[in-house]
N, C-alpha and C. Protein backbone atom coordinates (compact mmCIF):
# COMPACT_ATOMS: atom_id res chain seq x y z
N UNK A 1 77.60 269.51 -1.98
CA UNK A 1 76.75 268.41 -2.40
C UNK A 1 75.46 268.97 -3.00
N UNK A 2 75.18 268.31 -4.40
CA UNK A 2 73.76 268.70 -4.39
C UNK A 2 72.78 268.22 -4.03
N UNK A 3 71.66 269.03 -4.28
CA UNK A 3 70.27 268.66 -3.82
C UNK A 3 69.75 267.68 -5.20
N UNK A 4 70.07 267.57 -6.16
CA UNK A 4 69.52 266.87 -7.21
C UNK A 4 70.26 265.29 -7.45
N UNK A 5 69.88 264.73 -7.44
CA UNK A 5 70.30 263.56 -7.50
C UNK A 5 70.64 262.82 -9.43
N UNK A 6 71.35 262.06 -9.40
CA UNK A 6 71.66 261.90 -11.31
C UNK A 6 71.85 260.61 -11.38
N UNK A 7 71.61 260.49 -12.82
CA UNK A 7 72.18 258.76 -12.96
C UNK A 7 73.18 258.73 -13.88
N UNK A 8 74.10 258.11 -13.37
CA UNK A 8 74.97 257.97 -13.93
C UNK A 8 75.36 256.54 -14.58
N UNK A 9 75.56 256.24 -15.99
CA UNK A 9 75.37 254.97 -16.42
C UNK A 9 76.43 254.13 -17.21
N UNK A 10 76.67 253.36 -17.49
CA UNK A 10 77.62 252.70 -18.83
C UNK A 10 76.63 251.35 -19.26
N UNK A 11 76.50 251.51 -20.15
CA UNK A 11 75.20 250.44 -20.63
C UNK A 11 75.63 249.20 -21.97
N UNK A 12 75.70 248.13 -21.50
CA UNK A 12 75.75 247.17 -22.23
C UNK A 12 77.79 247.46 -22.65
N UNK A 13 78.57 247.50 -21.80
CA UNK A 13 79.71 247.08 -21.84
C UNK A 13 80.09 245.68 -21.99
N UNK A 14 80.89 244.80 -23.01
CA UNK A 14 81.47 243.93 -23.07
C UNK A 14 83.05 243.97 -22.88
N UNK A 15 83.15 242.75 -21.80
CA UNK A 15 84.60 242.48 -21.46
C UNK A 15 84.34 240.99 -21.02
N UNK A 16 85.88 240.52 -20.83
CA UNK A 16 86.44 239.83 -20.71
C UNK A 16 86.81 239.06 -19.44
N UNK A 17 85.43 238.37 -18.10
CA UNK A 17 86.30 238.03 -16.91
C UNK A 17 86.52 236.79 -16.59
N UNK A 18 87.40 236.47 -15.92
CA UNK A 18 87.76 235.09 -15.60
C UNK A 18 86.53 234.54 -14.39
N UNK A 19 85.76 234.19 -14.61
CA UNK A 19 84.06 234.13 -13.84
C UNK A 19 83.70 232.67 -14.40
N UNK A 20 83.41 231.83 -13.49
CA UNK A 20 82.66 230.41 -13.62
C UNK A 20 82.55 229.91 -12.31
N UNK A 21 81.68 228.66 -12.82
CA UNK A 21 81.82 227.64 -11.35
C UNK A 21 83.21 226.42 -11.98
N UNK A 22 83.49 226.50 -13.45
CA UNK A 22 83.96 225.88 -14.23
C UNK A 22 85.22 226.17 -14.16
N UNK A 23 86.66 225.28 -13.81
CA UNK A 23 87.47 225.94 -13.89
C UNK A 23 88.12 226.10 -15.12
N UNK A 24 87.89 226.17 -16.39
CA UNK A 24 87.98 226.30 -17.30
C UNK A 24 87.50 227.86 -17.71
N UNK A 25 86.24 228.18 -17.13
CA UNK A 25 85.90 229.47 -17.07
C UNK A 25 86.87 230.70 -16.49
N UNK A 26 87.60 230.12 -15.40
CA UNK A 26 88.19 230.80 -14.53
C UNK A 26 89.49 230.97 -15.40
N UNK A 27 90.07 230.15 -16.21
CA UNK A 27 91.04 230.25 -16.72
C UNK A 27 91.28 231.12 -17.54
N UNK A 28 90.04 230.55 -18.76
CA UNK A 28 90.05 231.38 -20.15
C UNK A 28 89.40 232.64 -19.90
N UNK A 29 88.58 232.77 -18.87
CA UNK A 29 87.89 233.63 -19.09
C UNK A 29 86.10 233.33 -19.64
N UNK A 30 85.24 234.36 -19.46
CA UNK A 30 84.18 234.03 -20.35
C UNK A 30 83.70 235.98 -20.95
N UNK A 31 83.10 235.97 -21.78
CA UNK A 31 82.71 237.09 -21.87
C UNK A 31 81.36 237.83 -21.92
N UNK A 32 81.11 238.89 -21.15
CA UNK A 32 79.92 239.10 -20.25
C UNK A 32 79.82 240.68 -21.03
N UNK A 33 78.23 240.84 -20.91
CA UNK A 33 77.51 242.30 -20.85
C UNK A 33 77.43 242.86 -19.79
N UNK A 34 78.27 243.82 -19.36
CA UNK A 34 77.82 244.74 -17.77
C UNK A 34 77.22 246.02 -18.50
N UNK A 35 75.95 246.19 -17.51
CA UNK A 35 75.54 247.82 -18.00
C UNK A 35 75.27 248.15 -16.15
N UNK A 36 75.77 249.09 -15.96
CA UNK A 36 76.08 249.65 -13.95
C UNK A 36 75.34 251.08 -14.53
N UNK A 37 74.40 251.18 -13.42
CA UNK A 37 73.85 252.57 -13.24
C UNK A 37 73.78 252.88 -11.92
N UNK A 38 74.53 254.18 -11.69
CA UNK A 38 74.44 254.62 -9.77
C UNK A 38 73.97 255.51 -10.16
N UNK A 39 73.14 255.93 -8.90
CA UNK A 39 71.96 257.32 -8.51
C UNK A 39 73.16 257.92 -7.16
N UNK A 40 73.15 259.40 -7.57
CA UNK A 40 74.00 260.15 -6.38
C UNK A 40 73.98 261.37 -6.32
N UNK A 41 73.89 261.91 -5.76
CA UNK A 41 73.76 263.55 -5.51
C UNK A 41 75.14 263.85 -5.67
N UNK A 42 75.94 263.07 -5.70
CA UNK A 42 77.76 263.48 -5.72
C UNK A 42 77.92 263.36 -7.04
N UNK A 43 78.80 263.94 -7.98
CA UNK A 43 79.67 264.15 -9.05
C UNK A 43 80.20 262.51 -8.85
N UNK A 44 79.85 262.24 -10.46
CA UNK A 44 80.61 260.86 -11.01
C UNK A 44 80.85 260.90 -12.50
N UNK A 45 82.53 260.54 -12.31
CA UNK A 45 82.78 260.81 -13.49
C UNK A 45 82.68 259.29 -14.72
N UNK A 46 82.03 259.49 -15.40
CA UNK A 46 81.74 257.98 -15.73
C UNK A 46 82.59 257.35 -16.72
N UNK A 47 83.84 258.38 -16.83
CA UNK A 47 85.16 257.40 -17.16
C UNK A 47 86.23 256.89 -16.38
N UNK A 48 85.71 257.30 -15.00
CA UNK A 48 86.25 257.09 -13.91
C UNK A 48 85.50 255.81 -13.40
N UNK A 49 84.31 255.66 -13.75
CA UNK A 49 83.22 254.79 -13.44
C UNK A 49 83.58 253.12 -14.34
N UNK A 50 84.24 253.54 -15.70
CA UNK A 50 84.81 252.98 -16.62
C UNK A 50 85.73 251.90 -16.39
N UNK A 51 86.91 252.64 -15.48
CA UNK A 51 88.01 252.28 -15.28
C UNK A 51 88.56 251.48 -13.96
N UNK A 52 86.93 251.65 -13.07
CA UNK A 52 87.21 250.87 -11.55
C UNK A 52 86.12 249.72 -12.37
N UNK A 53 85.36 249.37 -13.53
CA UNK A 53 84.91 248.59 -13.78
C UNK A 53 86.12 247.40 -14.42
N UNK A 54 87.04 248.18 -15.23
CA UNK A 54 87.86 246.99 -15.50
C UNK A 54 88.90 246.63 -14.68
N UNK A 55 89.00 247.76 -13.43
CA UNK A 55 89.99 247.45 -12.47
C UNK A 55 89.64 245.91 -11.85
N UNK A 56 88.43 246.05 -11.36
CA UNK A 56 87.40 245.11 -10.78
C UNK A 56 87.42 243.70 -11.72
N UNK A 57 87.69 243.94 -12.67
CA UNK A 57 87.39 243.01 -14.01
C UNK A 57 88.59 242.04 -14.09
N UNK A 58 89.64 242.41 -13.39
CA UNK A 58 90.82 241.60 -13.36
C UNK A 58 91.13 240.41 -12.23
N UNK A 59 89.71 240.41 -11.43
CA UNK A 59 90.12 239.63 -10.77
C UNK A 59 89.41 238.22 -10.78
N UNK A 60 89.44 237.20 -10.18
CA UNK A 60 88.83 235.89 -10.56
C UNK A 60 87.58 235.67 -9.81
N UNK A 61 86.47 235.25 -10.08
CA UNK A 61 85.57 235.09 -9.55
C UNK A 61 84.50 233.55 -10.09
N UNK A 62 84.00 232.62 -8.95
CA UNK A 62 82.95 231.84 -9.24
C UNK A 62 81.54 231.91 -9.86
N UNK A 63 81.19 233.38 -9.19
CA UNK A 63 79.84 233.13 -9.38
C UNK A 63 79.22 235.00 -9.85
N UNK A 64 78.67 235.41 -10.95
CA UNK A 64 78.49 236.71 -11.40
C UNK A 64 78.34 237.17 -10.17
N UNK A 65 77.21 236.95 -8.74
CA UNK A 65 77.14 237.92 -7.83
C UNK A 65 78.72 238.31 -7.11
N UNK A 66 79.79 237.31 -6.69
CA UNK A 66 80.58 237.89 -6.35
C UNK A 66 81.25 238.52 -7.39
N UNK A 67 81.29 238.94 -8.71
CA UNK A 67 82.20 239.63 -9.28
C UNK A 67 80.85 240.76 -9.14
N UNK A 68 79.85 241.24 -8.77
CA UNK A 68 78.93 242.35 -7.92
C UNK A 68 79.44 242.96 -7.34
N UNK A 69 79.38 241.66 -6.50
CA UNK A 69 79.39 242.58 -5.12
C UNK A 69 80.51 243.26 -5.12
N UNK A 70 82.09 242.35 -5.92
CA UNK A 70 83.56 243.66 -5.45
C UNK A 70 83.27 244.79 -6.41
N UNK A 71 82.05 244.58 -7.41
CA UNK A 71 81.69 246.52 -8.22
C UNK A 71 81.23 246.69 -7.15
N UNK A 72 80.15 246.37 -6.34
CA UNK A 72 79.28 247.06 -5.45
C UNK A 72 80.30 247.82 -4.48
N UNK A 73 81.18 247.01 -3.75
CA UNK A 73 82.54 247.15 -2.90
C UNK A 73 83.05 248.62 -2.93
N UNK A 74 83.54 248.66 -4.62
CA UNK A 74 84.61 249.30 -4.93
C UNK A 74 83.69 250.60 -5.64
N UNK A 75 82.23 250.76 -5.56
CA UNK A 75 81.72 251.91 -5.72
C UNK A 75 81.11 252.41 -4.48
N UNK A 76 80.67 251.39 -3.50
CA UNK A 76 80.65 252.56 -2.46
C UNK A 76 81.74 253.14 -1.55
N UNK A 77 83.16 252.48 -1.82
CA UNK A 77 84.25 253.04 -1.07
C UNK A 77 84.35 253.87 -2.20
N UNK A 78 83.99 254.78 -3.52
CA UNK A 78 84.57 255.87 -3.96
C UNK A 78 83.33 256.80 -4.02
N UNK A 79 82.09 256.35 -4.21
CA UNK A 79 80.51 257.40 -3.75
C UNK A 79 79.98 257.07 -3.24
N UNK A 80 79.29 258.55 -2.69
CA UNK A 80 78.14 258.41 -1.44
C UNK A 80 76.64 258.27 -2.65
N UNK A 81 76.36 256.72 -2.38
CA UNK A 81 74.73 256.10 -3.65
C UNK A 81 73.90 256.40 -2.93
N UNK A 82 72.44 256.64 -3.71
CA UNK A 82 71.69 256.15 -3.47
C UNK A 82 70.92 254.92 -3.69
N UNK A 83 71.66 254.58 -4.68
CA UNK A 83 70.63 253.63 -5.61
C UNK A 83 72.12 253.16 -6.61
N UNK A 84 72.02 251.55 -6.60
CA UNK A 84 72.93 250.92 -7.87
C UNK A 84 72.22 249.78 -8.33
N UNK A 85 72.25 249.98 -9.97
CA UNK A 85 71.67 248.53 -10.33
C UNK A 85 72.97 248.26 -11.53
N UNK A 86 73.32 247.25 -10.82
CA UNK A 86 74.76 246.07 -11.88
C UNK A 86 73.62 245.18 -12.78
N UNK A 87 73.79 245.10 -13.93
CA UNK A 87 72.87 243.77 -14.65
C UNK A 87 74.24 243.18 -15.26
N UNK A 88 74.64 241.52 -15.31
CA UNK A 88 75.69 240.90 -15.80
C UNK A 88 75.14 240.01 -16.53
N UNK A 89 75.62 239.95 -18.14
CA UNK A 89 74.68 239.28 -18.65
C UNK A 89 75.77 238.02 -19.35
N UNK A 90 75.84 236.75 -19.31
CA UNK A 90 76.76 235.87 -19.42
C UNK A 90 76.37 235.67 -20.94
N UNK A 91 77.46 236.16 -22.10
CA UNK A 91 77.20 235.70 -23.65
C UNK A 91 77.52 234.48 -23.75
N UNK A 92 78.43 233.85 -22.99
CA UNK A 92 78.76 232.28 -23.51
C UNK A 92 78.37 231.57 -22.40
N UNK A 93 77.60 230.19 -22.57
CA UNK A 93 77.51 229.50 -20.85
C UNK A 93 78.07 228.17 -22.01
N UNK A 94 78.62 227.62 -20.78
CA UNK A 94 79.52 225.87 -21.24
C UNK A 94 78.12 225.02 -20.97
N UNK A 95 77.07 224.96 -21.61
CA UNK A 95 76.37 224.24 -21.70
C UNK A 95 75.06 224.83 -22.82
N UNK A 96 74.19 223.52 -23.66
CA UNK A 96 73.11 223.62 -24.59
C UNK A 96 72.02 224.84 -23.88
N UNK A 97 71.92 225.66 -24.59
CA UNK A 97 70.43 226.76 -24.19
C UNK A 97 69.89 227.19 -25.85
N UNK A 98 68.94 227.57 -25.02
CA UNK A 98 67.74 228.14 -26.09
C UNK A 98 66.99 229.56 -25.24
N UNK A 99 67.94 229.96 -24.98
CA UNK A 99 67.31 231.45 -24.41
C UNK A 99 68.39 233.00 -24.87
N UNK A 100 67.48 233.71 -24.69
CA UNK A 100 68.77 234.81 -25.59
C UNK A 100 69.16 235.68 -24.45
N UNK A 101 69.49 235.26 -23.05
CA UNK A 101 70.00 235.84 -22.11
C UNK A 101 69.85 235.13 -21.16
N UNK A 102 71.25 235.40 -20.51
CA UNK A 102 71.14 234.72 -18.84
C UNK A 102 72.25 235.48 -18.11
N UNK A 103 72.07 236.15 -16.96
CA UNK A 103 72.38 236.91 -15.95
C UNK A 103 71.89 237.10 -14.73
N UNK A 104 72.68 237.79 -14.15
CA UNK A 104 71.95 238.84 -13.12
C UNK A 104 71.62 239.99 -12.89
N UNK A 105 70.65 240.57 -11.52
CA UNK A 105 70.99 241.98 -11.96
C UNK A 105 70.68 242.28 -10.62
C-alpha cells in the first residue's frame, strides 16, 4: 500500500439509466452526466472504474441518490477510499425549466 494517496477520476460521462420518480423514466430511461472521483492510497484502474459504472448503470432506480449509493456500494466493496465525490447531473427532466443543470452530488 502506498503512502501517497491519488485521485482517480472519469469526468462528465454520459449514459443511459432507467432513473425517475416517473414511471415512464424508469422505462425509457433518462440520460444523465456522471463524473465519480475516488481518493485512495490503493491502485485504481479507471477502466475498471469505467466498467463497474455501467455495470451499476443497468439497474433501475427512483431517485439519482439511490442509483449513488449502489456506485457508492459497489466501490467500496472493490477499494479501500478515502474520499468519493459522485456528481449526477439529469440532461432531460419531464417537466418546464430554465436552469442549465440539475443534479446531485
Amino acid at each position: 500500500k502506498s503512502l501517497v494517496s491519488r485521485s482517480v477520476f472519469v469526468d462528465g460521462m454520459k449514459l443511459w439509466v432507467r432513473c425517475g420518480v416517473y414511471e415512464e423514466e424508469r422505462r425509457l430511461g433518462v440520460q444523465l452526466e456522471l463524473s465519480v472521483e475516488l481518493i485512495s492510497s490503493d491502485f485504481i484502474d479507471y477502466q475498471q472504474l469505467h466498467q463497474v459504472i455501467l455495470e451499476v448503470a443497468k439497474g433501475e432506480f427512483t431517485y439519482l441518490e439511490e442509483f449513488q449509493d449502489a456506485l457508492l456500494d459497489k466501490f467500496r466493496e472493490l477499494w479501500n477510499l478515502d474520499s468519493v465525490i459522485i456528481e449526477t447531473v439529469k440532461l432531460s427532466v419531464p417537466f418546464q425549466h430554465n436552469f442549465r443543470r440539475v443534479g446531485v452530488s
